[in-house]
C-alpha atoms as a PDB file:
ATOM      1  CA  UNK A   1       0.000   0.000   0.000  1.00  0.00           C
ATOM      2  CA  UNK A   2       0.954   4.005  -0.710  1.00  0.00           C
ATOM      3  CA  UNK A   3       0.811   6.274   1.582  1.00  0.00           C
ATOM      4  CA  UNK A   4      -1.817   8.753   1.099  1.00  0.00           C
ATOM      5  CA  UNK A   5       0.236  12.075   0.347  1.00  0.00           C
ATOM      6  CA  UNK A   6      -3.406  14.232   1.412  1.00  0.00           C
ATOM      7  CA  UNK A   7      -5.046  14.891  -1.991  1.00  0.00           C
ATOM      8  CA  UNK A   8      -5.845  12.766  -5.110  1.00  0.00           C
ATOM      9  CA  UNK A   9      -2.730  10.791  -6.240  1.00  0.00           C
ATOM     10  CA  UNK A  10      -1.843  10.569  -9.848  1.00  0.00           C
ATOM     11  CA  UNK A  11      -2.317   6.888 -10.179  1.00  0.00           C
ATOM     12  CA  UNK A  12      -5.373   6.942  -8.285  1.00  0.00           C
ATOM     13  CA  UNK A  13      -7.527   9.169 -11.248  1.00  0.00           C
ATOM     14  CA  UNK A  14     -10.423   7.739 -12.383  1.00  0.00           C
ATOM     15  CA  UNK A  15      -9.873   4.362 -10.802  1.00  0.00           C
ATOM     16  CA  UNK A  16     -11.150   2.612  -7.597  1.00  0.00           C
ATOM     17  CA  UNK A  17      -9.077   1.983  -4.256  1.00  0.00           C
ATOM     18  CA  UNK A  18      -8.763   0.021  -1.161  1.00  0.00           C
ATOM     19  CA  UNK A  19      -8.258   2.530   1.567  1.00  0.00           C
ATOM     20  CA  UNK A  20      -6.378   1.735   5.011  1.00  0.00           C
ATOM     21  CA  UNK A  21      -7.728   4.508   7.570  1.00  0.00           C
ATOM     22  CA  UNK A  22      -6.120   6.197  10.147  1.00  0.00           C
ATOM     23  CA  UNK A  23      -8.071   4.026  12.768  1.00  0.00           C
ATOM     24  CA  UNK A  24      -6.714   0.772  11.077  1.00  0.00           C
ATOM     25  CA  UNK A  25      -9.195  -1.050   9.334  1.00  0.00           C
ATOM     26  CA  UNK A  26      -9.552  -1.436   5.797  1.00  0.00           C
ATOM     27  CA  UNK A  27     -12.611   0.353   3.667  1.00  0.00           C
ATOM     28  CA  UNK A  28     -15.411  -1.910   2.690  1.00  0.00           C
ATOM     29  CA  UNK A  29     -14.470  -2.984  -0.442  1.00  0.00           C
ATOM     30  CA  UNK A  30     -17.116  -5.288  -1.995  1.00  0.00           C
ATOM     31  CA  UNK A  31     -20.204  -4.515  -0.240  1.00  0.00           C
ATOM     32  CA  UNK A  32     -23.019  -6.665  -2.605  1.00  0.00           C
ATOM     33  CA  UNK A  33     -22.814  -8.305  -6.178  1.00  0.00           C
ATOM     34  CA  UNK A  34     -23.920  -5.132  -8.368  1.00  0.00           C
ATOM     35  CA  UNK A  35     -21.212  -3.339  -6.710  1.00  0.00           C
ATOM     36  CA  UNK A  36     -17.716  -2.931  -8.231  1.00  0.00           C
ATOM     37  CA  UNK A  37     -14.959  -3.519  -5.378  1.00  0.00           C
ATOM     38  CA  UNK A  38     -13.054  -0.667  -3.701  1.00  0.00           C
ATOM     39  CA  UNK A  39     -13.795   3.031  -3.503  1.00  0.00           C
ATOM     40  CA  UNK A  40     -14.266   5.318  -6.192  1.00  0.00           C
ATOM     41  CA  UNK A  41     -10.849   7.480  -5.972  1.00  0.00           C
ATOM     42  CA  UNK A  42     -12.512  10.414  -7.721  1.00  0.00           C
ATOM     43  CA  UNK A  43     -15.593  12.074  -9.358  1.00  0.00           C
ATOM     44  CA  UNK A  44     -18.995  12.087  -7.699  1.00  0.00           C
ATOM     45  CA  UNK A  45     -19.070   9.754  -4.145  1.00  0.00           C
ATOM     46  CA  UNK A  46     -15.082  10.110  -4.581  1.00  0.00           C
ATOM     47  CA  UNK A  47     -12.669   9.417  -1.730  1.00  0.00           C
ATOM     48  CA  UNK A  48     -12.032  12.729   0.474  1.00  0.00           C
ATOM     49  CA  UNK A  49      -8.364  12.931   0.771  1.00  0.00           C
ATOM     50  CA  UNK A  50      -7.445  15.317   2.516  1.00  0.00           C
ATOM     51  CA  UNK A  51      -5.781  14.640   6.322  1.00  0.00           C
ATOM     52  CA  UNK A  52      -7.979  15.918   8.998  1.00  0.00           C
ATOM     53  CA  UNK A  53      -7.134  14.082  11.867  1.00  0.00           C
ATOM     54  CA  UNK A  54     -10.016  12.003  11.705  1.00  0.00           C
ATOM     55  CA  UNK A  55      -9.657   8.266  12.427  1.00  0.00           C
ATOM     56  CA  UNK A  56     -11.707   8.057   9.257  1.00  0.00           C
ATOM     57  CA  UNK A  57      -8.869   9.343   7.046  1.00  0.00           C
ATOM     58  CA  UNK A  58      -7.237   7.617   4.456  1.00  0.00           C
ATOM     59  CA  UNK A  59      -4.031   6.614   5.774  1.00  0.00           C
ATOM     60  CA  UNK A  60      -2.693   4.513   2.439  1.00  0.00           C
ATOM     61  CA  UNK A  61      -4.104   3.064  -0.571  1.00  0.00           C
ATOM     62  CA  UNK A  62      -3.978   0.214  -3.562  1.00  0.00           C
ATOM     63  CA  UNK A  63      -4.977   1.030  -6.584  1.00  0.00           C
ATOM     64  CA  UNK A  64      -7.354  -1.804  -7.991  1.00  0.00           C
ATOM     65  CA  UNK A  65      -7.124  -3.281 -10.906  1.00  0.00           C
END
Protein backbone atom coordinates (compact mmCIF):
# COMPACT_ATOMS: atom_id res chain seq x y z
CA UNK A 1 0.00 0.00 0.00
CA UNK A 2 0.95 4.00 -0.71
CA UNK A 3 0.81 6.27 1.58
CA UNK A 4 -1.82 8.75 1.10
CA UNK A 5 0.24 12.07 0.35
CA UNK A 6 -3.41 14.23 1.41
CA UNK A 7 -5.05 14.89 -1.99
CA UNK A 8 -5.85 12.77 -5.11
CA UNK A 9 -2.73 10.79 -6.24
CA UNK A 10 -1.84 10.57 -9.85
CA UNK A 11 -2.32 6.89 -10.18
CA UNK A 12 -5.37 6.94 -8.28
CA UNK A 13 -7.53 9.17 -11.25
CA UNK A 14 -10.42 7.74 -12.38
CA UNK A 15 -9.87 4.36 -10.80
CA UNK A 16 -11.15 2.61 -7.60
CA UNK A 17 -9.08 1.98 -4.26
CA UNK A 18 -8.76 0.02 -1.16
CA UNK A 19 -8.26 2.53 1.57
CA UNK A 20 -6.38 1.74 5.01
CA UNK A 21 -7.73 4.51 7.57
CA UNK A 22 -6.12 6.20 10.15
CA UNK A 23 -8.07 4.03 12.77
CA UNK A 24 -6.71 0.77 11.08
CA UNK A 25 -9.20 -1.05 9.33
CA UNK A 26 -9.55 -1.44 5.80
CA UNK A 27 -12.61 0.35 3.67
CA UNK A 28 -15.41 -1.91 2.69
CA UNK A 29 -14.47 -2.98 -0.44
CA UNK A 30 -17.12 -5.29 -2.00
CA UNK A 31 -20.20 -4.51 -0.24
CA UNK A 32 -23.02 -6.67 -2.61
CA UNK A 33 -22.81 -8.31 -6.18
CA UNK A 34 -23.92 -5.13 -8.37
CA UNK A 35 -21.21 -3.34 -6.71
CA UNK A 36 -17.72 -2.93 -8.23
CA UNK A 37 -14.96 -3.52 -5.38
CA UNK A 38 -13.05 -0.67 -3.70
CA UNK A 39 -13.79 3.03 -3.50
CA UNK A 40 -14.27 5.32 -6.19
CA UNK A 41 -10.85 7.48 -5.97
CA UNK A 42 -12.51 10.41 -7.72
CA UNK A 43 -15.59 12.07 -9.36
CA UNK A 44 -18.99 12.09 -7.70
CA UNK A 45 -19.07 9.75 -4.15
CA UNK A 46 -15.08 10.11 -4.58
CA UNK A 47 -12.67 9.42 -1.73
CA UNK A 48 -12.03 12.73 0.47
CA UNK A 49 -8.36 12.93 0.77
CA UNK A 50 -7.45 15.32 2.52
CA UNK A 51 -5.78 14.64 6.32
CA UNK A 52 -7.98 15.92 9.00
CA UNK A 53 -7.13 14.08 11.87
CA UNK A 54 -10.02 12.00 11.70
CA UNK A 55 -9.66 8.27 12.43
CA UNK A 56 -11.71 8.06 9.26
CA UNK A 57 -8.87 9.34 7.05
CA UNK A 58 -7.24 7.62 4.46
CA UNK A 59 -4.03 6.61 5.77
CA UNK A 60 -2.69 4.51 2.44
CA UNK A 61 -4.10 3.06 -0.57
CA UNK A 62 -3.98 0.21 -3.56
CA UNK A 63 -4.98 1.03 -6.58
CA UNK A 64 -7.35 -1.80 -7.99
CA UNK A 65 -7.12 -3.28 -10.91
Amino acid sequence: MRPNPGYLPADAVGKRIRPRLAHGGIGACDDGATSPPGWAADGRGGCRWTITGSPFDIKEYEVLG
